[in-house]
PDB file of N, CA and C in Angstrom:
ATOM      1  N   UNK A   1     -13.414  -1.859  -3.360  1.00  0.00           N
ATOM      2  CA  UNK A   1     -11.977  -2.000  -3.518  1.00  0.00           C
ATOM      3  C   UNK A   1     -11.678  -3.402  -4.040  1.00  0.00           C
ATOM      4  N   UNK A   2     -10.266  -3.278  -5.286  1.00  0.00           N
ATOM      5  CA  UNK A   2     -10.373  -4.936  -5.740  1.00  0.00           C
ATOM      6  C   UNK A   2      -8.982  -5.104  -5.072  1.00  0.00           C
ATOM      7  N   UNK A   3      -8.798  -6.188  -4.303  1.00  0.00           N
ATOM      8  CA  UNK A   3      -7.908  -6.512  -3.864  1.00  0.00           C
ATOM      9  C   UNK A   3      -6.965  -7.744  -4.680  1.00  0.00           C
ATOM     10  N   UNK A   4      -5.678  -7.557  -5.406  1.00  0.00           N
ATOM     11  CA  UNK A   4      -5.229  -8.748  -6.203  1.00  0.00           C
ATOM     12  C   UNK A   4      -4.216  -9.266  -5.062  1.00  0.00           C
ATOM     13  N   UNK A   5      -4.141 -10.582  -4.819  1.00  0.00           N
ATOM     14  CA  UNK A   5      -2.528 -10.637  -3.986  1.00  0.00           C
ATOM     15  C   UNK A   5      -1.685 -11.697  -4.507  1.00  0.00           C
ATOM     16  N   UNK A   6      -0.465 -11.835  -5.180  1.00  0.00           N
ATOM     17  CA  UNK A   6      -0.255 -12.706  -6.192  1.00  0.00           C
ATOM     18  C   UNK A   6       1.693 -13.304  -5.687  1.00  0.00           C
ATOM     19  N   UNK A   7       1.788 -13.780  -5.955  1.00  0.00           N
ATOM     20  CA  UNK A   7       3.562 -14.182  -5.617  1.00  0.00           C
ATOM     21  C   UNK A   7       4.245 -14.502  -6.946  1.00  0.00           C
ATOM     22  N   UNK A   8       5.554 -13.956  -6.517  1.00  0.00           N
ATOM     23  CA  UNK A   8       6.839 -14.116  -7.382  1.00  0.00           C
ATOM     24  C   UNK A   8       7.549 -14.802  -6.600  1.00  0.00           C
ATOM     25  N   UNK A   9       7.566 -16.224  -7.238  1.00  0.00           N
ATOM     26  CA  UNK A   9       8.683 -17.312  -7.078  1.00  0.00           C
ATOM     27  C   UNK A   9       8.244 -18.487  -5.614  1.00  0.00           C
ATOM     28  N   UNK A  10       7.161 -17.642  -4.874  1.00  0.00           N
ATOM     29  CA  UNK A  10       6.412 -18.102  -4.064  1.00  0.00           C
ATOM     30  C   UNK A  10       4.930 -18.643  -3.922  1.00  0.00           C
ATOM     31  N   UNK A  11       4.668 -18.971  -3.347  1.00  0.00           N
ATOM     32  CA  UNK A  11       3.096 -19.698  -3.620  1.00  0.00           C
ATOM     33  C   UNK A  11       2.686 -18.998  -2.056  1.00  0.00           C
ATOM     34  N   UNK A  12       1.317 -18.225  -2.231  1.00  0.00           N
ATOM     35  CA  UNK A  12       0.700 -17.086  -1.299  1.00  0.00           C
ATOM     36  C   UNK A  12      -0.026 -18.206  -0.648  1.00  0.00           C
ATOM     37  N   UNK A  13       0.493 -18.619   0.767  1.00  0.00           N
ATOM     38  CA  UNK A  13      -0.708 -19.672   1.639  1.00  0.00           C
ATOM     39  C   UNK A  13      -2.089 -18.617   1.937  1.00  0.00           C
ATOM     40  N   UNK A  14      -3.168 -19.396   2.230  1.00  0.00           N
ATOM     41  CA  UNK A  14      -4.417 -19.115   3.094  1.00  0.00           C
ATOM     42  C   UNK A  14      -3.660 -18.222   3.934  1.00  0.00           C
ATOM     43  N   UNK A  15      -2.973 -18.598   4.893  1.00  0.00           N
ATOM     44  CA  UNK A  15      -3.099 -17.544   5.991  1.00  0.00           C
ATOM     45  C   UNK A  15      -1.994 -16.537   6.072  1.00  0.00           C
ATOM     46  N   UNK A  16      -1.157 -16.615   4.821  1.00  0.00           N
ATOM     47  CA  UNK A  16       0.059 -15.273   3.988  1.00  0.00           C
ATOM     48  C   UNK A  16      -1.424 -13.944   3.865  1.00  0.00           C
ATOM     49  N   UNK A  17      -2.380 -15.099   2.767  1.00  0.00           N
ATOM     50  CA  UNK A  17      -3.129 -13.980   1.840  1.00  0.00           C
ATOM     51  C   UNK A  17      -4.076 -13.509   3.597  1.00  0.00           C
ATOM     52  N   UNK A  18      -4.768 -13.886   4.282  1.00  0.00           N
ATOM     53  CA  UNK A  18      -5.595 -13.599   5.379  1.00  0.00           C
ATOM     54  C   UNK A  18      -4.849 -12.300   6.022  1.00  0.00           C
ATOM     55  N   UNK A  19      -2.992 -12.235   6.672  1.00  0.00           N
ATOM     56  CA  UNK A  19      -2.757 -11.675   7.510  1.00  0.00           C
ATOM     57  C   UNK A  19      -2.615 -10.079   6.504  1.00  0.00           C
ATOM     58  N   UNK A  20      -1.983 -10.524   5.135  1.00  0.00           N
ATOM     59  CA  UNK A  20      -2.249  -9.254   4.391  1.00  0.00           C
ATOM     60  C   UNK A  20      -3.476  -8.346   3.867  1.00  0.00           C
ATOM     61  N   UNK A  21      -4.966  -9.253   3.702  1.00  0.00           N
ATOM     62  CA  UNK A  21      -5.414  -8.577   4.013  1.00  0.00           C
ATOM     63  C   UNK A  21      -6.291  -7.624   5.251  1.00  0.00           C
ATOM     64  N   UNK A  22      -5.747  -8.679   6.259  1.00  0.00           N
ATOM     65  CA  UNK A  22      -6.185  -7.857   7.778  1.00  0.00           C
ATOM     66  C   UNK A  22      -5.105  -6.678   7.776  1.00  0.00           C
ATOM     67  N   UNK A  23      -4.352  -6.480   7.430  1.00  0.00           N
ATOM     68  CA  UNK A  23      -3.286  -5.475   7.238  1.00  0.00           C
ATOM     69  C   UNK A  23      -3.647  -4.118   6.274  1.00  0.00           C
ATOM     70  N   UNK A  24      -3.608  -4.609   5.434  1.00  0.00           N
ATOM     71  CA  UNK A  24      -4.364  -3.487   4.180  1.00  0.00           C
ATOM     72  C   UNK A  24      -6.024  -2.850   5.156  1.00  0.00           C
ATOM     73  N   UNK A  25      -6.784  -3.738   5.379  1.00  0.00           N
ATOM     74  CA  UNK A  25      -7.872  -3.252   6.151  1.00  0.00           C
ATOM     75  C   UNK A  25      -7.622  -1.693   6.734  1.00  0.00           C
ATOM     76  N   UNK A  26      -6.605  -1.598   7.605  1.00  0.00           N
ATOM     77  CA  UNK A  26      -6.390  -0.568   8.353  1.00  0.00           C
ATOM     78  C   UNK A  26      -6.058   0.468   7.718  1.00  0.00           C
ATOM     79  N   UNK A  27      -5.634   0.321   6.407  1.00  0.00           N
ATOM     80  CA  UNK A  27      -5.357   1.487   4.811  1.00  0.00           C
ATOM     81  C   UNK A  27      -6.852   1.427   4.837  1.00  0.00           C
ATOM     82  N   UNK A  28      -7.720   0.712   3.834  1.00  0.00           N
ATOM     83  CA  UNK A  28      -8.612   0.677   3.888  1.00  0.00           C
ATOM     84  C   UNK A  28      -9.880   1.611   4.594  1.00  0.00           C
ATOM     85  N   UNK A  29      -9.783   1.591   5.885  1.00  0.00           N
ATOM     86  CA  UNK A  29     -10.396   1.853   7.009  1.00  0.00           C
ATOM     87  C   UNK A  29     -10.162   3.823   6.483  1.00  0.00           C
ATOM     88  N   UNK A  30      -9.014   4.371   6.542  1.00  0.00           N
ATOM     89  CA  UNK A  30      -8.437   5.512   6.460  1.00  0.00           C
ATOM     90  C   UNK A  30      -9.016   6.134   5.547  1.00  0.00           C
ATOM     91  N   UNK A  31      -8.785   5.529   4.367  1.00  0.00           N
ATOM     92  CA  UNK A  31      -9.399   6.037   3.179  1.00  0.00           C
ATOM     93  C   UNK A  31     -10.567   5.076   2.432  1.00  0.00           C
ATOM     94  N   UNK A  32     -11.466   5.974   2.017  1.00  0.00           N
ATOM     95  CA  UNK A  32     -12.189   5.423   1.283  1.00  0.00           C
ATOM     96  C   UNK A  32     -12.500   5.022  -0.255  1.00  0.00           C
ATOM     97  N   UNK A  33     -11.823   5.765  -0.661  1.00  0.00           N
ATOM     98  CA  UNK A  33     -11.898   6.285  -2.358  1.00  0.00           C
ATOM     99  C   UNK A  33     -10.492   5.331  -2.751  1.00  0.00           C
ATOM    100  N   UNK A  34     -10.409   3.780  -2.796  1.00  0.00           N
ATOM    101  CA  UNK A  34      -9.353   2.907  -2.859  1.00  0.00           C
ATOM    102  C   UNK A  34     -10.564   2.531  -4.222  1.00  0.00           C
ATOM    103  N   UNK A  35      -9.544   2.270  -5.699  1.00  0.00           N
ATOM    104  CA  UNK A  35      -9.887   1.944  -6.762  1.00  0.00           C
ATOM    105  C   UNK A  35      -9.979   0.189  -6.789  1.00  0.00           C
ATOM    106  N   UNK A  36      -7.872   0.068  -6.776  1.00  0.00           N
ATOM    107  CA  UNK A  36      -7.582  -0.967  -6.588  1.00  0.00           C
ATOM    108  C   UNK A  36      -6.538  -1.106  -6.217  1.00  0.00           C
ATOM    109  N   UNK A  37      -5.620  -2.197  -5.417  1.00  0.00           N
ATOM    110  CA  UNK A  37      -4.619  -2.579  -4.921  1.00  0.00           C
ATOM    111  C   UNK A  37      -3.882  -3.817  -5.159  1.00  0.00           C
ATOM    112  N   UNK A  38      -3.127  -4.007  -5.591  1.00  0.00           N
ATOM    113  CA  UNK A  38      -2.357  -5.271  -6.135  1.00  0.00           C
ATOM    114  C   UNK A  38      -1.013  -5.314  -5.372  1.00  0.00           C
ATOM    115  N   UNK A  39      -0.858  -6.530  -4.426  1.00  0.00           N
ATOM    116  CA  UNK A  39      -0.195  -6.660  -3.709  1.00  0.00           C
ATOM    117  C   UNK A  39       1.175  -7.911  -4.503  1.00  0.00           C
ATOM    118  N   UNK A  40       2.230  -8.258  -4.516  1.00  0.00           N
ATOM    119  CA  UNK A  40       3.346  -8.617  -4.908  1.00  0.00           C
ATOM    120  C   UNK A  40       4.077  -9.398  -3.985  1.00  0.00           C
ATOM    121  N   UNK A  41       4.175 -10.519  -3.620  1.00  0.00           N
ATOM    122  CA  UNK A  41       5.003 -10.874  -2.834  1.00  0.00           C
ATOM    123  C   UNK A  41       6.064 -12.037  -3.169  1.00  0.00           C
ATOM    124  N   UNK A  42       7.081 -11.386  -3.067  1.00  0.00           N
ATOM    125  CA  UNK A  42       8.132 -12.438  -3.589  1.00  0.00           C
ATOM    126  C   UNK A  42       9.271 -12.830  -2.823  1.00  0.00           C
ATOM    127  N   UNK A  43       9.909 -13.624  -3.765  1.00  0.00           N
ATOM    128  CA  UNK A  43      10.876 -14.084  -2.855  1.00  0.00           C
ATOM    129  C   UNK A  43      12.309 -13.705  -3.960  1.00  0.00           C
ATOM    130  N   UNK A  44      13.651 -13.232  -3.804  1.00  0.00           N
ATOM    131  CA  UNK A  44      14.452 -12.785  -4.508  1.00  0.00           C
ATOM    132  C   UNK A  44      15.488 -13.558  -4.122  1.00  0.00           C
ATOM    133  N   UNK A  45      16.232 -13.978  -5.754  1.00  0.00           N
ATOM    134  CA  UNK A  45      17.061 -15.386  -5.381  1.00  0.00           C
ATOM    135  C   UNK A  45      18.463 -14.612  -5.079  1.00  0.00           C
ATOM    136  N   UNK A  46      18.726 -14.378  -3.977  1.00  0.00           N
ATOM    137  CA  UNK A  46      19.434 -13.848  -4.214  1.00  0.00           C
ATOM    138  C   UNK A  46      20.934 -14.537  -2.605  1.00  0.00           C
ATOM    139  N   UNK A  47      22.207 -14.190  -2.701  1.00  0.00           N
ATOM    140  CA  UNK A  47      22.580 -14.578  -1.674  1.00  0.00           C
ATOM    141  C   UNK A  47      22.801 -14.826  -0.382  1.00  0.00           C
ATOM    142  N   UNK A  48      22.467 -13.188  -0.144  1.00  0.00           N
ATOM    143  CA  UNK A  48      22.618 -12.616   0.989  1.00  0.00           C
ATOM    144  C   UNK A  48      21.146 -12.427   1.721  1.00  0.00           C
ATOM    145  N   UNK A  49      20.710 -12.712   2.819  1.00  0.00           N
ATOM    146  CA  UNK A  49      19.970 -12.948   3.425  1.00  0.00           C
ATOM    147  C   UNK A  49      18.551 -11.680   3.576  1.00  0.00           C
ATOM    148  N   UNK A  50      19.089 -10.423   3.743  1.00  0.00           N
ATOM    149  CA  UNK A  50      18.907  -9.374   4.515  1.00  0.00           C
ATOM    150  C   UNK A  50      17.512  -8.942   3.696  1.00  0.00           C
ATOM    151  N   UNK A  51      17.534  -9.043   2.118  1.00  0.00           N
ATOM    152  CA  UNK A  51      16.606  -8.282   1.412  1.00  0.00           C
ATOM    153  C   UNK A  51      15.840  -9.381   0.554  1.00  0.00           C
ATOM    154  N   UNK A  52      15.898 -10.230   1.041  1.00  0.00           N
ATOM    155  CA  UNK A  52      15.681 -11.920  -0.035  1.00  0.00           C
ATOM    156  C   UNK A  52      14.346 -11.146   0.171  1.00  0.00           C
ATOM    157  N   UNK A  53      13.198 -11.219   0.922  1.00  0.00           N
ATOM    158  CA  UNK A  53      11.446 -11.480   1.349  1.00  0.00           C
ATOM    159  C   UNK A  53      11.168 -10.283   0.770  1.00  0.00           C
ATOM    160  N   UNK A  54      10.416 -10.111  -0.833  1.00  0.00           N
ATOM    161  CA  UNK A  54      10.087  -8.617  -1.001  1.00  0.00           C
ATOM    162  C   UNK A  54       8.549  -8.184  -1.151  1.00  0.00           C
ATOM    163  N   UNK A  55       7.649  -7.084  -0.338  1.00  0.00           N
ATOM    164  CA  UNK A  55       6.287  -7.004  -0.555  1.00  0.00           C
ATOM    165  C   UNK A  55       6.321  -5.574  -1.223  1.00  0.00           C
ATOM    166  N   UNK A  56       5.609  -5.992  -2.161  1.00  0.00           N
ATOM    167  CA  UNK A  56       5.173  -4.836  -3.468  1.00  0.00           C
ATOM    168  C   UNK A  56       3.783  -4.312  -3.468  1.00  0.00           C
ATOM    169  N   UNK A  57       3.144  -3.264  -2.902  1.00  0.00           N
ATOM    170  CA  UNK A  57       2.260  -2.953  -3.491  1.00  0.00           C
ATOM    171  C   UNK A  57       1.591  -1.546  -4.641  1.00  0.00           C
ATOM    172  N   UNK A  58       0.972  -1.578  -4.775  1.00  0.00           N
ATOM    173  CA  UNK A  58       0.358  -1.036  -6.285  1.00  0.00           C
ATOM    174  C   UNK A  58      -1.326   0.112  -5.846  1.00  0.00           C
ATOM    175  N   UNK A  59      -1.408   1.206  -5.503  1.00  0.00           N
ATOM    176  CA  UNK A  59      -2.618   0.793  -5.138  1.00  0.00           C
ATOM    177  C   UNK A  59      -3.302   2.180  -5.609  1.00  0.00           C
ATOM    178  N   UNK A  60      -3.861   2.132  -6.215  1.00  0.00           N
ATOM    179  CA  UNK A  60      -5.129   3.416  -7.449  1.00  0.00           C
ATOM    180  C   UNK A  60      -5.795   3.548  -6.751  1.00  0.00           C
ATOM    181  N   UNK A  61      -5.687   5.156  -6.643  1.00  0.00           N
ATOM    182  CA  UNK A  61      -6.731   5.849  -6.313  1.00  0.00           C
ATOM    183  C   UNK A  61      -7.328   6.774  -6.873  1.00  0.00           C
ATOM    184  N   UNK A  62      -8.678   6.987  -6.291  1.00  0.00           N
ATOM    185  CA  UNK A  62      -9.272   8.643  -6.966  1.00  0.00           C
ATOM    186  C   UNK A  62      -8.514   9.910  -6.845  1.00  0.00           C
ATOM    187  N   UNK A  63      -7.711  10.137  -8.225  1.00  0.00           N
ATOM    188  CA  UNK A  63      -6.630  11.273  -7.928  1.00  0.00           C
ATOM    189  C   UNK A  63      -5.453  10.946  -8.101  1.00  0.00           C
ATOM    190  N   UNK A  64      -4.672   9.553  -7.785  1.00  0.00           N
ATOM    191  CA  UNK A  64      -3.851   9.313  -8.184  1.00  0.00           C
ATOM    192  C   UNK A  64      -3.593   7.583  -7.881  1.00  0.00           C
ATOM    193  N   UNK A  65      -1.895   7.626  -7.994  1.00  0.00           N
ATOM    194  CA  UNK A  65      -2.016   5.930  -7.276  1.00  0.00           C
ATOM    195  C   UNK A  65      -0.352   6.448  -6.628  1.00  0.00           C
ATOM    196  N   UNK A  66      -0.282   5.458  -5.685  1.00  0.00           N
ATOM    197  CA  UNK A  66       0.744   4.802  -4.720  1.00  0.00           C
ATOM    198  C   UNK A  66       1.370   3.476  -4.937  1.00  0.00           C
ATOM    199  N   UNK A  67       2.789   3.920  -4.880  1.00  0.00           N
ATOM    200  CA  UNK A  67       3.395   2.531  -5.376  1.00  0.00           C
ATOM    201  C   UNK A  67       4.669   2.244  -4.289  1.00  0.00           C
ATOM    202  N   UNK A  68       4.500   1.408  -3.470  1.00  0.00           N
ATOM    203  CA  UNK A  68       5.404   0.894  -2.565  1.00  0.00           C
ATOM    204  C   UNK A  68       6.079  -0.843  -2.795  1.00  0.00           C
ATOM    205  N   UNK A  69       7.458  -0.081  -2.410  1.00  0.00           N
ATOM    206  CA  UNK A  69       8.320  -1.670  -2.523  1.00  0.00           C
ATOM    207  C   UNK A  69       9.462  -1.960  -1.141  1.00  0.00           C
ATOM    208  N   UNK A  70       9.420  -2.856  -0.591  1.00  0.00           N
ATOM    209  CA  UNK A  70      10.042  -3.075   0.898  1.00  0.00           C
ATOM    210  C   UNK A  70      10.569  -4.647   0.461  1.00  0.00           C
ATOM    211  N   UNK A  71      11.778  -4.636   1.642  1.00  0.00           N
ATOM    212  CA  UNK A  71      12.575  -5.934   1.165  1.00  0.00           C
ATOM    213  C   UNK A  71      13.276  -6.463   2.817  1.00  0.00           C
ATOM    214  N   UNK A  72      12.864  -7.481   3.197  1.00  0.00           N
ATOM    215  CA  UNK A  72      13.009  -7.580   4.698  1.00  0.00           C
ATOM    216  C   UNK A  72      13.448  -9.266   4.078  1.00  0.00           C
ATOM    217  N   UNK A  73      14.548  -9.727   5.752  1.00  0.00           N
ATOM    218  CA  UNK A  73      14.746 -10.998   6.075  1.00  0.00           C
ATOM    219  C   UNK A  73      13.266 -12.047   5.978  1.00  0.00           C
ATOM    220  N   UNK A  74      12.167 -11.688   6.490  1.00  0.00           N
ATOM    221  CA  UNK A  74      10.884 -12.122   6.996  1.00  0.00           C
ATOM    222  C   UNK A  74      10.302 -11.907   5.925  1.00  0.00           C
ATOM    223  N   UNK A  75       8.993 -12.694   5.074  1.00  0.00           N
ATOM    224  CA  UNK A  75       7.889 -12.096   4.639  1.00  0.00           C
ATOM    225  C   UNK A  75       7.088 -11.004   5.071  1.00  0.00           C
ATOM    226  N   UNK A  76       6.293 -11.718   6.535  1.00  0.00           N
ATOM    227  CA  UNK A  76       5.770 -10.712   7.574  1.00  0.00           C
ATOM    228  C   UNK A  76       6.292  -9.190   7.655  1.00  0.00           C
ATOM    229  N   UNK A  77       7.352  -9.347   8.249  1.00  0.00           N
ATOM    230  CA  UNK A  77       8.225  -8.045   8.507  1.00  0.00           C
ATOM    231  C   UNK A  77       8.376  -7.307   7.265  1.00  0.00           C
ATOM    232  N   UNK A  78       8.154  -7.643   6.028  1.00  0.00           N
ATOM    233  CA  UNK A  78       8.105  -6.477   5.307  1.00  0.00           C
ATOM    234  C   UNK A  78       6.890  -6.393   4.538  1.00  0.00           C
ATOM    235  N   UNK A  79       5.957  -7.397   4.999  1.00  0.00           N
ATOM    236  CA  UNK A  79       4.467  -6.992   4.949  1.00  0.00           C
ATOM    237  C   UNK A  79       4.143  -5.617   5.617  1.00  0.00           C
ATOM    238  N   UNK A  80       4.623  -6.213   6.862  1.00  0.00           N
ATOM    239  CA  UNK A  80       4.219  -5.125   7.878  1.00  0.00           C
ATOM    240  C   UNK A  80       5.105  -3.857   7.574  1.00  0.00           C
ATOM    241  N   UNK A  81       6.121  -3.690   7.334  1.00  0.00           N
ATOM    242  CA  UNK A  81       6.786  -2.047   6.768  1.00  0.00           C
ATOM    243  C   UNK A  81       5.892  -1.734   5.569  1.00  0.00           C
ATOM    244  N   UNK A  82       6.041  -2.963   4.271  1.00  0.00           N
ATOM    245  CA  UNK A  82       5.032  -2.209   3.337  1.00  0.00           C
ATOM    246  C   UNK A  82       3.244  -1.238   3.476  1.00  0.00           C
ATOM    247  N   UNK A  83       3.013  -1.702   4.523  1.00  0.00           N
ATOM    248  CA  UNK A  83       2.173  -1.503   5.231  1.00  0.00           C
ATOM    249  C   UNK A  83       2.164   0.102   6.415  1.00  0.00           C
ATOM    250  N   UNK A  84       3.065   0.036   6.768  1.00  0.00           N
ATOM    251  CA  UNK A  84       3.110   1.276   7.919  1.00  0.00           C
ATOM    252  C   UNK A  84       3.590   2.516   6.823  1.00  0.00           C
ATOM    253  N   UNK A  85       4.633   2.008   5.817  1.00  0.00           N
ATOM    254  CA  UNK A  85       4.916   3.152   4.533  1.00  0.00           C
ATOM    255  C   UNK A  85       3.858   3.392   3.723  1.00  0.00           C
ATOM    256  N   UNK A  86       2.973   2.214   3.242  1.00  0.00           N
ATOM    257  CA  UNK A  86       1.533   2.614   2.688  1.00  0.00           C
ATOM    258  C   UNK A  86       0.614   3.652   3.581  1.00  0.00           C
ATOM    259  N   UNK A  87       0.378   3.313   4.482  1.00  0.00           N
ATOM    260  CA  UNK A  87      -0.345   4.276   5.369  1.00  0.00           C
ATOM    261  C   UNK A  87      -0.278   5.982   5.728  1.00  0.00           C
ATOM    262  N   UNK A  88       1.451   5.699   5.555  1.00  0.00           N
ATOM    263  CA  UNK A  88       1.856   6.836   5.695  1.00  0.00           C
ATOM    264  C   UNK A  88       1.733   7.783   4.525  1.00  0.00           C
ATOM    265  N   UNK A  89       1.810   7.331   3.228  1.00  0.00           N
ATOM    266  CA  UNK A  89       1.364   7.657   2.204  1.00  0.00           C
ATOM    267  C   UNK A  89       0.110   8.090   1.931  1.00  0.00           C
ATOM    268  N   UNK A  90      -0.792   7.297   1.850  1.00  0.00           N
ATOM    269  CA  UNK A  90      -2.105   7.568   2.668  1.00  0.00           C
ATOM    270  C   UNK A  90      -2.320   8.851   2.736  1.00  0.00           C
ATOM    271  N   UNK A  91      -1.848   8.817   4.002  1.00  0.00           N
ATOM    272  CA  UNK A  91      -2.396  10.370   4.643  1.00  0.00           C
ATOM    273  C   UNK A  91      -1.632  11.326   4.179  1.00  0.00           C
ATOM    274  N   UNK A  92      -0.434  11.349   3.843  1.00  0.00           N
ATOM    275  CA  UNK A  92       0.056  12.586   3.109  1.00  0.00           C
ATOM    276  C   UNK A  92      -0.868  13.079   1.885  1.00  0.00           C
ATOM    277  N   UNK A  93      -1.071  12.056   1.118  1.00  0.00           N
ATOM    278  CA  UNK A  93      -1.898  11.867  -0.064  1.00  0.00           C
ATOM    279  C   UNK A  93      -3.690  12.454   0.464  1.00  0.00           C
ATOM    280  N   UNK A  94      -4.101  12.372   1.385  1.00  0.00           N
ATOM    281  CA  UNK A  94      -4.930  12.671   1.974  1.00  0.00           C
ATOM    282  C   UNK A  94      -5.337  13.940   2.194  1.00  0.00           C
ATOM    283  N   UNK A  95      -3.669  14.544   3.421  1.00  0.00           N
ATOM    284  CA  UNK A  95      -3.973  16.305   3.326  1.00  0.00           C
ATOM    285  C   UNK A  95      -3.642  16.526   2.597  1.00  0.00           C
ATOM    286  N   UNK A  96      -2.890  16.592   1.051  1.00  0.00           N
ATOM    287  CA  UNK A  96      -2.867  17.464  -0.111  1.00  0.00           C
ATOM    288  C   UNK A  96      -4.214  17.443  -0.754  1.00  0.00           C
ATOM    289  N   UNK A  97      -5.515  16.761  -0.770  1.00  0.00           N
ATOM    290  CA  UNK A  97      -6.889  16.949  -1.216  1.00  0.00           C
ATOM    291  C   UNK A  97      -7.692  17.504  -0.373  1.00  0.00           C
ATOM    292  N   UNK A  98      -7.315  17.458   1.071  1.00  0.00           N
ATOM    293  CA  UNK A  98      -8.174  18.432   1.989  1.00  0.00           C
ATOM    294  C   UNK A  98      -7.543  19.805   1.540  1.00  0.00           C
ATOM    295  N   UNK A  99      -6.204  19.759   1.395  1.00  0.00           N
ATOM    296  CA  UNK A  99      -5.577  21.399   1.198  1.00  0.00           C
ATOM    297  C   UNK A  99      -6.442  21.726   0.351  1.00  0.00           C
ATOM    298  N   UNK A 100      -5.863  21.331  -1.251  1.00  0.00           N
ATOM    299  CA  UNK A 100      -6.092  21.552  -2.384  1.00  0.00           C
ATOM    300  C   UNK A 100      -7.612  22.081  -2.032  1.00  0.00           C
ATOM    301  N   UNK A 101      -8.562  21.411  -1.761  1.00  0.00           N
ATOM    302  CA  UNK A 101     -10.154  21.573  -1.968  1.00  0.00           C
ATOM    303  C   UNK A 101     -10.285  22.854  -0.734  1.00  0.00           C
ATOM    304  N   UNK A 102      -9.727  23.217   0.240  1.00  0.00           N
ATOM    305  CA  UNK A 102      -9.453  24.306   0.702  1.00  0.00           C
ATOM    306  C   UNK A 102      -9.422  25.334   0.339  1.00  0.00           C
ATOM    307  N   UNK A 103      -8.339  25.295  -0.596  1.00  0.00           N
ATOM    308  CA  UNK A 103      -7.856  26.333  -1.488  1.00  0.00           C
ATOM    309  C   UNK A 103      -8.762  26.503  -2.159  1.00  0.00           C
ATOM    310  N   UNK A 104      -9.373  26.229  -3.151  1.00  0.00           N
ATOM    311  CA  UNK A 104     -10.395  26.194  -3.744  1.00  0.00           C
ATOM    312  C   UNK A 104     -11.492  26.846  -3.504  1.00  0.00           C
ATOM    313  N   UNK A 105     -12.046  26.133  -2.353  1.00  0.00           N
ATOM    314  CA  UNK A 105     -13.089  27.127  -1.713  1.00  0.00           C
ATOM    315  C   UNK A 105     -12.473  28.458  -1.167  1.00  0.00           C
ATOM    316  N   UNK A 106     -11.575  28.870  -0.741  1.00  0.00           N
ATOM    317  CA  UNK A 106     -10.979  30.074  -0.220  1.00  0.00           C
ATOM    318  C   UNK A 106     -11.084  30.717  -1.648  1.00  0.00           C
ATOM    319  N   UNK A 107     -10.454  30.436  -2.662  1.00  0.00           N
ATOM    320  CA  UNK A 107     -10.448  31.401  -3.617  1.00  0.00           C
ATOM    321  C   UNK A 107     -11.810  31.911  -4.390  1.00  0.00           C
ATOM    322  N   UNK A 108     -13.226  30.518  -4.209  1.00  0.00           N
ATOM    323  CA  UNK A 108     -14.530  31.282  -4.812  1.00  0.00           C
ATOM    324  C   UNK A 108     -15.114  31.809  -3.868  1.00  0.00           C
ATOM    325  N   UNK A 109     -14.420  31.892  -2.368  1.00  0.00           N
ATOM    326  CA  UNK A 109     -15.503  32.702  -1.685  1.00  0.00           C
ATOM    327  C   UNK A 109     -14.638  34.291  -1.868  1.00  0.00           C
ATOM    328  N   UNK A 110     -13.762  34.233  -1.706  1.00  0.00           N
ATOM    329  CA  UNK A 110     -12.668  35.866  -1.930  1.00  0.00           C
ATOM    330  C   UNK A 110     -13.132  36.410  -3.367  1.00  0.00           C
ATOM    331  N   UNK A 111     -13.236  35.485  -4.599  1.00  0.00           N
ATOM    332  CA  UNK A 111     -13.661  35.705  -5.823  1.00  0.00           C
ATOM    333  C   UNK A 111     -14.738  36.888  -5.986  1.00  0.00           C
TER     334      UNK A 111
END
């Protein structure tokens, strides 16, 4: 897996880039067949407080790719949503290839 982690308008510290990828790990862990992932983290100039911290990720897989975008007060905090919505993705993305390959075999053994 190639992991990119890059900032918009921000500069990614040592321990920004460390906690994201102990985070991704647990995607990681789930699935195996991860191409690549390019993570986004920015900061949005914007007035109002609520959606300024935004984490973007990008992430190819065998079969397809996943593209998540989250916008929190906190960096962290929408590390961590980009993160629990990646996952969740994940596995949806997951049982439609257990189905699919299911199906599959159901239909050459009935065949």
């Amino acid at each position: 897996m190639n992991l990119t982690i890059s900032g918009h308008h921000l500069e990614v510290t040592p321990a920004l880039r460390e906690f994201v990828t102990s985070k991704l790990a647990r995607v990681a862990k789930r699935f195996d067949q991860l191409i690549d992932v390019r993570v986004v983290l920015g900061l949005e100039n914007t007035k109002e407080k609520q959606g300024r911290q935004t984490a973007e990720c990008t992430m190819l897989l065998k079969g397809g790719d996943i593209h998540i975008k989250t916008a929190h007060e906190d960096l962290y905090a929408a590390v961590d949503e980009m993160v629990d919505k990646l996952d969740r993705q994940v596995v949806r993305f997951k049982d439609k290839l257990k189905e699919h390959d299911h199906q599959a075999h159901k239909k050459t053994i009935s065949a």
